[in-house]
PDB file of N, CA and C in Angstrom:
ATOM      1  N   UNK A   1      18.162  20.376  -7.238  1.00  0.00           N
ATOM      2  CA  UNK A   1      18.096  19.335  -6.241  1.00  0.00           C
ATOM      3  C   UNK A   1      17.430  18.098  -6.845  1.00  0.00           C
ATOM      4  N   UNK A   2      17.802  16.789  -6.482  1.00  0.00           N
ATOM      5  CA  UNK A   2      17.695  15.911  -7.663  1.00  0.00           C
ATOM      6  C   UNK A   2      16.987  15.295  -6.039  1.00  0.00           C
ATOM      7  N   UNK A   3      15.586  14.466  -6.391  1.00  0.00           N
ATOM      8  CA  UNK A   3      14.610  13.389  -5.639  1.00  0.00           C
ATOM      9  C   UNK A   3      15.445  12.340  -5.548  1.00  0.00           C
ATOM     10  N   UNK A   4      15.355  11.984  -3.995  1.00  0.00           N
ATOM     11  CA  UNK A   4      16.222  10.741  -3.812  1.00  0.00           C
ATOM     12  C   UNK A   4      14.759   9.961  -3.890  1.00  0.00           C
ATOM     13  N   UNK A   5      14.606   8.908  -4.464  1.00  0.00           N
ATOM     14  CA  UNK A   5      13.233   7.666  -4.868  1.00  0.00           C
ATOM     15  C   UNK A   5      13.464   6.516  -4.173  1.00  0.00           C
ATOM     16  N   UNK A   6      13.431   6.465  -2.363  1.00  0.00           N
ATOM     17  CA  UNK A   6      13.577   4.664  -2.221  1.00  0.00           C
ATOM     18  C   UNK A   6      12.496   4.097  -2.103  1.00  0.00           C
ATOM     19  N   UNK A   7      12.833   2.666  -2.126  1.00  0.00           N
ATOM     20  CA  UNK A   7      11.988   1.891  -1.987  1.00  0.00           C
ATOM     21  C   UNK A   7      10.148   2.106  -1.285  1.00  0.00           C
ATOM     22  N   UNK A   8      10.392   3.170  -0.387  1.00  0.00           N
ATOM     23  CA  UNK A   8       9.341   3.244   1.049  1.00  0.00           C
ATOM     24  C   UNK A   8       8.611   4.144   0.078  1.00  0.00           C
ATOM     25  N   UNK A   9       8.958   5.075  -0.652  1.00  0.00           N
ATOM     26  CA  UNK A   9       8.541   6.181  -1.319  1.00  0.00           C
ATOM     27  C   UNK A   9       7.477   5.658  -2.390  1.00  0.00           C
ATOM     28  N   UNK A  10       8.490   5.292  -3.409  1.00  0.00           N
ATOM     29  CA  UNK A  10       7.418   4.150  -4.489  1.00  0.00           C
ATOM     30  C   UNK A  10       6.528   3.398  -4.249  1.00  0.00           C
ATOM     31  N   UNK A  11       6.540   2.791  -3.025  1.00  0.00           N
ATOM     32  CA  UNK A  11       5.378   1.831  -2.966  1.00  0.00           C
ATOM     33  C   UNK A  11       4.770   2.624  -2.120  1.00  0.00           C
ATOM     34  N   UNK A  12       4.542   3.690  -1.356  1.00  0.00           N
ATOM     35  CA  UNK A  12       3.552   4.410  -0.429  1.00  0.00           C
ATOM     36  C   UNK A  12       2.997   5.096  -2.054  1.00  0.00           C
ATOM     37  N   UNK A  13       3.644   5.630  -2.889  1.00  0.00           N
ATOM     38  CA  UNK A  13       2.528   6.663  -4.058  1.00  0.00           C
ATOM     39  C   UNK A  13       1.882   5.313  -4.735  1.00  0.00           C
ATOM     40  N   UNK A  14       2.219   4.208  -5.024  1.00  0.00           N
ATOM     41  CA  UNK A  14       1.516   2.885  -5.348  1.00  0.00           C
ATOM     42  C   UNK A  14       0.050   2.959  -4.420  1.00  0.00           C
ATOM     43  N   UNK A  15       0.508   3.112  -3.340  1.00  0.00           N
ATOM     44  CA  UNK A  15      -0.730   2.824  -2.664  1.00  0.00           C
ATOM     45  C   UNK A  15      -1.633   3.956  -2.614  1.00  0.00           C
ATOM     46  N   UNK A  16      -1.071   5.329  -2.807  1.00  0.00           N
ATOM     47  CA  UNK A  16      -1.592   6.219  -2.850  1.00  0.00           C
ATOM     48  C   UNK A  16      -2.639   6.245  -4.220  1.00  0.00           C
ATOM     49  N   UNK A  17      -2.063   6.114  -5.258  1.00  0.00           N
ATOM     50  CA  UNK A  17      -2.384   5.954  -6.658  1.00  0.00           C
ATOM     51  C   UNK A  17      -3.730   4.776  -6.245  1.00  0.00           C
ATOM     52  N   UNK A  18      -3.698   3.415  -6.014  1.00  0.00           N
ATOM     53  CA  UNK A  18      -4.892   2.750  -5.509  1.00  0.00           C
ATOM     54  C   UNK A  18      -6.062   3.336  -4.665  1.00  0.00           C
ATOM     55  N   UNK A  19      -5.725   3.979  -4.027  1.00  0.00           N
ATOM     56  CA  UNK A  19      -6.809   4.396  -2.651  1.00  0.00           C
ATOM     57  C   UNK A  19      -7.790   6.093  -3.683  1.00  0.00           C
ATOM     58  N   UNK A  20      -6.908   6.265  -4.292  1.00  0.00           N
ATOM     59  CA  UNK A  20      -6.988   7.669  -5.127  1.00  0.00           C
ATOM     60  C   UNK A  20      -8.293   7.013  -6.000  1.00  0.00           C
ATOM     61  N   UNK A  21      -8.040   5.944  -7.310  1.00  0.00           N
ATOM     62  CA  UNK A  21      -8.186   5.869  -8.060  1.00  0.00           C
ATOM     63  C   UNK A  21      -9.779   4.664  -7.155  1.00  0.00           C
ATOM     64  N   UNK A  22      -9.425   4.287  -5.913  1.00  0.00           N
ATOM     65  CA  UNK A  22     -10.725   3.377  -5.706  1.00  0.00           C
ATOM     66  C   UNK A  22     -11.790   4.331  -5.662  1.00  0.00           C
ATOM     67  N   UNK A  23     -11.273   5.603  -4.866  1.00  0.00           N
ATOM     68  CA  UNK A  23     -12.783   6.589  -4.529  1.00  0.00           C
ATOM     69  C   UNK A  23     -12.634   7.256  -5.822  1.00  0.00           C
ATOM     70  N   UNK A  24     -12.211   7.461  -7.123  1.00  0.00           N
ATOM     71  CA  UNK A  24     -12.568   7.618  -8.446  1.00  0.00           C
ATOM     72  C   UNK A  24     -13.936   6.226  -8.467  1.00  0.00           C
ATOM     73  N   UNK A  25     -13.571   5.377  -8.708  1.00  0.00           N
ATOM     74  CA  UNK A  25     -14.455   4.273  -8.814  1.00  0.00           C
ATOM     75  C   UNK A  25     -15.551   4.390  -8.453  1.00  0.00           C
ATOM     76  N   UNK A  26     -15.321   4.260  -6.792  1.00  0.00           N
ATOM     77  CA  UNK A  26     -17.171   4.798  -6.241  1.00  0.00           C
ATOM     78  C   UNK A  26     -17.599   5.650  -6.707  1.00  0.00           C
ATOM     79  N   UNK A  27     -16.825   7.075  -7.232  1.00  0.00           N
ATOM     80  CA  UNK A  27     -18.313   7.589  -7.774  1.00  0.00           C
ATOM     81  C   UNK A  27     -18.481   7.708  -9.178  1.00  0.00           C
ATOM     82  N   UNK A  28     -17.643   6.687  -9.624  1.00  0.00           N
ATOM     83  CA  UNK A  28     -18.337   6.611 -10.992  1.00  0.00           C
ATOM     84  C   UNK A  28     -19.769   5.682 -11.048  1.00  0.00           C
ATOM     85  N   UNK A  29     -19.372   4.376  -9.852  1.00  0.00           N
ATOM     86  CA  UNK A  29     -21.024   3.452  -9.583  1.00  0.00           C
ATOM     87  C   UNK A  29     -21.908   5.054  -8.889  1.00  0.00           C
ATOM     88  N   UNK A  30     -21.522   5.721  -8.176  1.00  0.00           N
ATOM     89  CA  UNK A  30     -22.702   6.589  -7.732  1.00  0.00           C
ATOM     90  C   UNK A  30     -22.966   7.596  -8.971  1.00  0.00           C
ATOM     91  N   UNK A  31     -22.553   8.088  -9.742  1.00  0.00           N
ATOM     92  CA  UNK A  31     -23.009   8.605 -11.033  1.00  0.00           C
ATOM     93  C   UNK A  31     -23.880   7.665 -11.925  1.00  0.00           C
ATOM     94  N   UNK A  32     -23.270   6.814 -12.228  1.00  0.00           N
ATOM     95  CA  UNK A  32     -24.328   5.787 -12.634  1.00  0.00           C
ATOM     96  C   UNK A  32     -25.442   5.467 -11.687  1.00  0.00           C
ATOM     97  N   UNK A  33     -25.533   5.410 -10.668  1.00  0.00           N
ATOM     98  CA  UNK A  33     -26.406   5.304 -10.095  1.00  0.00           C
ATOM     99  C   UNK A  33     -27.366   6.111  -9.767  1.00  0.00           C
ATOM    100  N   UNK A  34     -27.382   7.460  -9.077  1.00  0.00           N
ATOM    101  CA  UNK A  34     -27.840   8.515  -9.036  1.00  0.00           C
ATOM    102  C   UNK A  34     -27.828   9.962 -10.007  1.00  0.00           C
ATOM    103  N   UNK A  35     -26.849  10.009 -11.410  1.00  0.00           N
ATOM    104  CA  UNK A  35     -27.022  10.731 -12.311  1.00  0.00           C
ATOM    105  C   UNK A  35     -26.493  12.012 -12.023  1.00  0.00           C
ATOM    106  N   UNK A  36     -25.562  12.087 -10.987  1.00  0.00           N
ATOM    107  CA  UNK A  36     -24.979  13.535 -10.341  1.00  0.00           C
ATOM    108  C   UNK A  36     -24.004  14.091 -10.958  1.00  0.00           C
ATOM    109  N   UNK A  37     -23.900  15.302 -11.428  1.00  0.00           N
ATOM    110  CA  UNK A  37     -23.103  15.386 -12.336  1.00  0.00           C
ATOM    111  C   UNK A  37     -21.777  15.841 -11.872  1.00  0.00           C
ATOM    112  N   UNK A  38     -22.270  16.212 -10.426  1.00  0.00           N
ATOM    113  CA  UNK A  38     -20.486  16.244  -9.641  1.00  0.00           C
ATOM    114  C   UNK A  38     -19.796  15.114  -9.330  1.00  0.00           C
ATOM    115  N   UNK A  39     -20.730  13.871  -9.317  1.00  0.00           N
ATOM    116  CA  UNK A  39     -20.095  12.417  -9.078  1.00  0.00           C
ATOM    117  C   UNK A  39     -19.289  12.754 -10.232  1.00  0.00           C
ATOM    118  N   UNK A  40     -19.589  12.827 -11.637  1.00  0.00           N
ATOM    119  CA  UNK A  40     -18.641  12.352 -12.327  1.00  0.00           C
ATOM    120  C   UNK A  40     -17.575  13.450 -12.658  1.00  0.00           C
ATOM    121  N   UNK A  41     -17.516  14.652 -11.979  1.00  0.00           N
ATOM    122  CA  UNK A  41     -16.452  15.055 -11.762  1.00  0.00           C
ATOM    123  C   UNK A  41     -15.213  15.019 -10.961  1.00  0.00           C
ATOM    124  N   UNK A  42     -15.765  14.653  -9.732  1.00  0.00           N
ATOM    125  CA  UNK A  42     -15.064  13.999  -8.964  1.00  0.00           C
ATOM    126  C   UNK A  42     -14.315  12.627  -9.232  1.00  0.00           C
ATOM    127  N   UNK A  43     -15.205  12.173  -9.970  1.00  0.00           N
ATOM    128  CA  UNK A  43     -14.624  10.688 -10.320  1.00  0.00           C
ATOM    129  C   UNK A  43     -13.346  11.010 -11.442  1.00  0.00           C
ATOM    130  N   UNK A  44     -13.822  11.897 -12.386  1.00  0.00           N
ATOM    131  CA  UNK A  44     -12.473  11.969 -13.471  1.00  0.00           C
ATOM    132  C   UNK A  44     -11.442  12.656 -12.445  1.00  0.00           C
ATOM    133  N   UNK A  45     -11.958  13.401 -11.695  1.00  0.00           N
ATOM    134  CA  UNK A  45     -10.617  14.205 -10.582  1.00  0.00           C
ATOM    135  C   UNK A  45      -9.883  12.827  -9.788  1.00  0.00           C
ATOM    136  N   UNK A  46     -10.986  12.778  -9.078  1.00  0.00           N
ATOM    137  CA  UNK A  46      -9.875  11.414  -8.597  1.00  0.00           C
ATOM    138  C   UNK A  46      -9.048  10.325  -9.014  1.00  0.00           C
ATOM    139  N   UNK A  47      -9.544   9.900 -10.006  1.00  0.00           N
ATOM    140  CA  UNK A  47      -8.740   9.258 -11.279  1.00  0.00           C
ATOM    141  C   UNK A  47      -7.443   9.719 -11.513  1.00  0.00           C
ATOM    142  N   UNK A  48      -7.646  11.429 -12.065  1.00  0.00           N
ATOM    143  CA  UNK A  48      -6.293  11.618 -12.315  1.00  0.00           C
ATOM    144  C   UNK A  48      -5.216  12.094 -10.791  1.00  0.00           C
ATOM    145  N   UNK A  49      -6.006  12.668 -10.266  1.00  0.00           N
ATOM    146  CA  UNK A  49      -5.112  12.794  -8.878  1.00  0.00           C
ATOM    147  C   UNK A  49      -4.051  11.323  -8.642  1.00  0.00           C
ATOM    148  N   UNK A  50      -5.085  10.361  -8.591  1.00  0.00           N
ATOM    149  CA  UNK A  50      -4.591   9.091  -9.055  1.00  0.00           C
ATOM    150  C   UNK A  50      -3.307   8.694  -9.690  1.00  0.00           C
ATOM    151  N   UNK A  51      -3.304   9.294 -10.683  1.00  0.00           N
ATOM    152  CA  UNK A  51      -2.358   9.239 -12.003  1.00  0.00           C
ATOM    153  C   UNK A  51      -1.191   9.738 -11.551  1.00  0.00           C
ATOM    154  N   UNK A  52      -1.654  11.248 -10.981  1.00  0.00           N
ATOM    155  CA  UNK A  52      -0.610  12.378 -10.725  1.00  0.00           C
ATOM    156  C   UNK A  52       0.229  11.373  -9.151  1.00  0.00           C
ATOM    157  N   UNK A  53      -0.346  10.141  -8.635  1.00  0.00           N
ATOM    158  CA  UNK A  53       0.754   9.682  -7.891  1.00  0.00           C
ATOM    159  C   UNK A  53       1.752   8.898  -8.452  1.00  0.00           C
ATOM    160  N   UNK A  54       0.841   7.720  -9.484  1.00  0.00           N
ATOM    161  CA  UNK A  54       1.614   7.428 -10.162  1.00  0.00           C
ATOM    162  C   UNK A  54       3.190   7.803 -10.751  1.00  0.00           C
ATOM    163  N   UNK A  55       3.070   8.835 -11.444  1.00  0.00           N
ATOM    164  CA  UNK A  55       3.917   9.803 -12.363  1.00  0.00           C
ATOM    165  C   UNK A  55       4.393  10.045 -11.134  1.00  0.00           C
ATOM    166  N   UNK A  56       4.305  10.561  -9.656  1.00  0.00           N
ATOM    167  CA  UNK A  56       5.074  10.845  -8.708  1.00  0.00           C
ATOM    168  C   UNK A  56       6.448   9.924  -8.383  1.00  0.00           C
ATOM    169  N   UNK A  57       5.739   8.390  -8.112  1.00  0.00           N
ATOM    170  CA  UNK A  57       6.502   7.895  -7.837  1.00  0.00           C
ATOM    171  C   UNK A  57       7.613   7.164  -9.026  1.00  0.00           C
ATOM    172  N   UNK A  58       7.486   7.822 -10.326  1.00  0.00           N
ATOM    173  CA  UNK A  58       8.485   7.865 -11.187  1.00  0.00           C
ATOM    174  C   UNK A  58       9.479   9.004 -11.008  1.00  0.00           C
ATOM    175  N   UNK A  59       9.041  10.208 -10.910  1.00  0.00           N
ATOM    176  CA  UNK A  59       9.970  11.166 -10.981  1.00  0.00           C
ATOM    177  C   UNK A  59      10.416  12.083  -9.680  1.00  0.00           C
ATOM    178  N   UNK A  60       9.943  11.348  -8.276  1.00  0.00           N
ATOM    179  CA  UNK A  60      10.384  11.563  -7.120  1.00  0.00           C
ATOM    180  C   UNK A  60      10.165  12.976  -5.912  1.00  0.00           C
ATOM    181  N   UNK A  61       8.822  13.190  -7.070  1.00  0.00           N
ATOM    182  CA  UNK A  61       8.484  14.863  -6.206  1.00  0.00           C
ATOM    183  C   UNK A  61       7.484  15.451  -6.906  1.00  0.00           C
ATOM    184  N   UNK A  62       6.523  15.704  -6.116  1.00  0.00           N
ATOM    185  CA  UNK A  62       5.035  16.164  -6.446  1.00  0.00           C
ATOM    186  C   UNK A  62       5.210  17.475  -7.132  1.00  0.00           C
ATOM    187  N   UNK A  63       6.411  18.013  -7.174  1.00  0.00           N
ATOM    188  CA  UNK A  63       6.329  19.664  -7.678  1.00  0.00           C
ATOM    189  C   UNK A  63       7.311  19.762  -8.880  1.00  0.00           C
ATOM    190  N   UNK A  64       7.868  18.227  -9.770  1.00  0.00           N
ATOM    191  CA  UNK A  64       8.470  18.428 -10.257  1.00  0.00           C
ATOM    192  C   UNK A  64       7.834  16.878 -11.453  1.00  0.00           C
ATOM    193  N   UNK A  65       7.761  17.200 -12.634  1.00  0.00           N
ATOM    194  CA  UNK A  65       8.133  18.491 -13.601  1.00  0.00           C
ATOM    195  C   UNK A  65       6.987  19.351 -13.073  1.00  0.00           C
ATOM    196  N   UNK A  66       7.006  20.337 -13.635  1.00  0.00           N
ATOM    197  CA  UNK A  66       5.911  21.825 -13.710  1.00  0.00           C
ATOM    198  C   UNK A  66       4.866  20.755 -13.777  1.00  0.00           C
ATOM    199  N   UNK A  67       4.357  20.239 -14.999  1.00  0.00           N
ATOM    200  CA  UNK A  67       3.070  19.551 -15.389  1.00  0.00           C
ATOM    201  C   UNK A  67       1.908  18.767 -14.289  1.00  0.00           C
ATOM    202  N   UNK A  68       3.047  18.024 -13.433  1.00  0.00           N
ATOM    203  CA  UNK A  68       2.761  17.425 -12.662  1.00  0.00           C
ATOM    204  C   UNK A  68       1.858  18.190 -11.304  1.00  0.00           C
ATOM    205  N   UNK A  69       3.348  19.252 -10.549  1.00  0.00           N
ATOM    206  CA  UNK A  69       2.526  20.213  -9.817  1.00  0.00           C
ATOM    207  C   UNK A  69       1.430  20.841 -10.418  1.00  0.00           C
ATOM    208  N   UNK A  70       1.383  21.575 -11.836  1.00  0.00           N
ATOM    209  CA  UNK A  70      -0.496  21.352 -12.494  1.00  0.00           C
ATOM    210  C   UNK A  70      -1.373  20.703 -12.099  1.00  0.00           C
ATOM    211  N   UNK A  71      -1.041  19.416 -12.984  1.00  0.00           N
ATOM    212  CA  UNK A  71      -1.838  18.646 -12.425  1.00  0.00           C
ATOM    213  C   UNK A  71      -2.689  18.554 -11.285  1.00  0.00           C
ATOM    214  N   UNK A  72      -2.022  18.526 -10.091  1.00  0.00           N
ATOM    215  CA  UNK A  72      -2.232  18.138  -9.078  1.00  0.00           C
ATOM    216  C   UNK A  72      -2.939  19.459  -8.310  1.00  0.00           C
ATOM    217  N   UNK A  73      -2.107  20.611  -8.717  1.00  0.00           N
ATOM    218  CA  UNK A  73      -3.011  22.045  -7.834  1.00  0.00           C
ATOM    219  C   UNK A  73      -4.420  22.078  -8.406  1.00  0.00           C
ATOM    220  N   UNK A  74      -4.637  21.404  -9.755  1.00  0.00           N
ATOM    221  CA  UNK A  74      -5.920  21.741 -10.645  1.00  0.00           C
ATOM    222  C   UNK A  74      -6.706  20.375  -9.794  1.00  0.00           C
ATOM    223  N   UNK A  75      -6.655  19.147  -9.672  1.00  0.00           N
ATOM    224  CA  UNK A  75      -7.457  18.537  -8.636  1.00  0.00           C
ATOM    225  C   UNK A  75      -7.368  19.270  -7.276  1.00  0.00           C
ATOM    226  N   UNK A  76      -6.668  19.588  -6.713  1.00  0.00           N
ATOM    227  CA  UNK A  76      -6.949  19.929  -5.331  1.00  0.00           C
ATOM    228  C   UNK A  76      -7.866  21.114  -5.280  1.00  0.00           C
ATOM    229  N   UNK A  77      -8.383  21.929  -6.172  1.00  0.00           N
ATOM    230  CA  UNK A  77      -8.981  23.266  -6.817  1.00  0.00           C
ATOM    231  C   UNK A  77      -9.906  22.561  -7.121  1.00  0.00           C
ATOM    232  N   UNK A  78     -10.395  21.611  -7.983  1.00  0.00           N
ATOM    233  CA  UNK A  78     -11.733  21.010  -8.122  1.00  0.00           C
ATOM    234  C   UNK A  78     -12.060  20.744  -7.064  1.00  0.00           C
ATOM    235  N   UNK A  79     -11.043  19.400  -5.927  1.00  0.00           N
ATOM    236  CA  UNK A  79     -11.780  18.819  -4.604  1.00  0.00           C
ATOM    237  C   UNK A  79     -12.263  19.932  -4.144  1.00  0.00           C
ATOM    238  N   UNK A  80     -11.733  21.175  -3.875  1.00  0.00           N
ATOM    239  CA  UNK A  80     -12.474  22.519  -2.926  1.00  0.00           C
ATOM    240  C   UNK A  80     -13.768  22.874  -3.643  1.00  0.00           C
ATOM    241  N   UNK A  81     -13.426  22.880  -4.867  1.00  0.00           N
ATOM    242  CA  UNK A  81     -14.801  24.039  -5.142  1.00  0.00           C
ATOM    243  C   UNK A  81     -16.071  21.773  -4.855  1.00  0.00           C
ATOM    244  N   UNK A  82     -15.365  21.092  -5.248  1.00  0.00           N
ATOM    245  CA  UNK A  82     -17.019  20.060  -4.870  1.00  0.00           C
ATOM    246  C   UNK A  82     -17.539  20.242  -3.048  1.00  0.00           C
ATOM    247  N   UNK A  83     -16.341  20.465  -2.637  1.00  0.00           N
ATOM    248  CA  UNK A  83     -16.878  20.323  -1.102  1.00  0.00           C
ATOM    249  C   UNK A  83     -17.422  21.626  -1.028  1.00  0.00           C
ATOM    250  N   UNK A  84     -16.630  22.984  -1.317  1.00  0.00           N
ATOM    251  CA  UNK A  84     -17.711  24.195  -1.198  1.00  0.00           C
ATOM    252  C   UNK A  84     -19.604  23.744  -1.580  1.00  0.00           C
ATOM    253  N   UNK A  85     -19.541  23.303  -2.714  1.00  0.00           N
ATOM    254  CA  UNK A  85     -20.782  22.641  -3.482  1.00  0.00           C
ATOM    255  C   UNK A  85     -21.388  21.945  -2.573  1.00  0.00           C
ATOM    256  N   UNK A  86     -20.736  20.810  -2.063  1.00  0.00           N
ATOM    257  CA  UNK A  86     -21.396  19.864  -1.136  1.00  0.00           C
ATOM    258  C   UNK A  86     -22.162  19.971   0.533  1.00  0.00           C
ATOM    259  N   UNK A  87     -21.501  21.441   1.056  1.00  0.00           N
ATOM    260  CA  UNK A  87     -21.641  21.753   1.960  1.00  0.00           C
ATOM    261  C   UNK A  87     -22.693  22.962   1.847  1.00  0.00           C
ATOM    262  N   UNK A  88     -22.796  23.191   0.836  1.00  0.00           N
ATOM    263  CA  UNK A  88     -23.954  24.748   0.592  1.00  0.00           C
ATOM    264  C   UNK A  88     -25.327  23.834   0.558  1.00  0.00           C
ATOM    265  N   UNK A  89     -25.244  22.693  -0.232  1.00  0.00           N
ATOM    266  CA  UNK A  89     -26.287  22.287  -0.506  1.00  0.00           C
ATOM    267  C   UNK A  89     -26.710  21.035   0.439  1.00  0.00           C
ATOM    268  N   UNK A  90     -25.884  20.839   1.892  1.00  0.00           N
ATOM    269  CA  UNK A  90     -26.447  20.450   2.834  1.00  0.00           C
ATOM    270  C   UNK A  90     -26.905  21.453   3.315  1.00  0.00           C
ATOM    271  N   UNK A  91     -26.404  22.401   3.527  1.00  0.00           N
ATOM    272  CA  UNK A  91     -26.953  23.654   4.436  1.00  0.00           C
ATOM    273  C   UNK A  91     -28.372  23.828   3.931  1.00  0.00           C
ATOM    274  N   UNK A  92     -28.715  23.787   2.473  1.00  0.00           N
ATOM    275  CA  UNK A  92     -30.283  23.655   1.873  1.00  0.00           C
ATOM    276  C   UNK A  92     -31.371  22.789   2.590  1.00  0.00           C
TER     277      UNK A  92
END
């Protein structure tokens, strides 16, 4: 089955890819700022999550090539285990 790519598609993962890659940003200033060492995991995660829209809206489907769906299950597997993290250590 071959990705039909219009117009609405490409520029929504454009924007996706921006909004991705801004909250990469913030916590790279909050790593720098506060020295957390999950900020800057999150930040390289979001970055590439980022990326992985990019590359989406070239090749028309989040699950295709293989690499891509990688990609992308391996950030969504980091975002869980930071919020598991984030939520234990409010509970502290």
């Amino acid at each position: 089955m071959i990705a039909v790519i219009t117009r609405e598609f490409v520029i929504s993962n454009y924007i996706e890819c921006g909004l991705w890659c801004s909250i990469g940003v913030g916590f790279i200033i909050a790593w720098f700022r506060y020295r957390l060492a999950d900020a800057a995991v999150a930040a390289v995660t979001f970055l590439l999550f980022g990326v992985s829209d990019y590359i989406e809206a070239h090749t028309g489907a989040w699950w295709q090539p293989l690499p891509l769906l990688l990609l992308k299950g391996g950030c969504i597997a980091v975002f869980l285990v930071l919020l598991i993290r984030y939520s234990r250590d409010r509970q502290r």
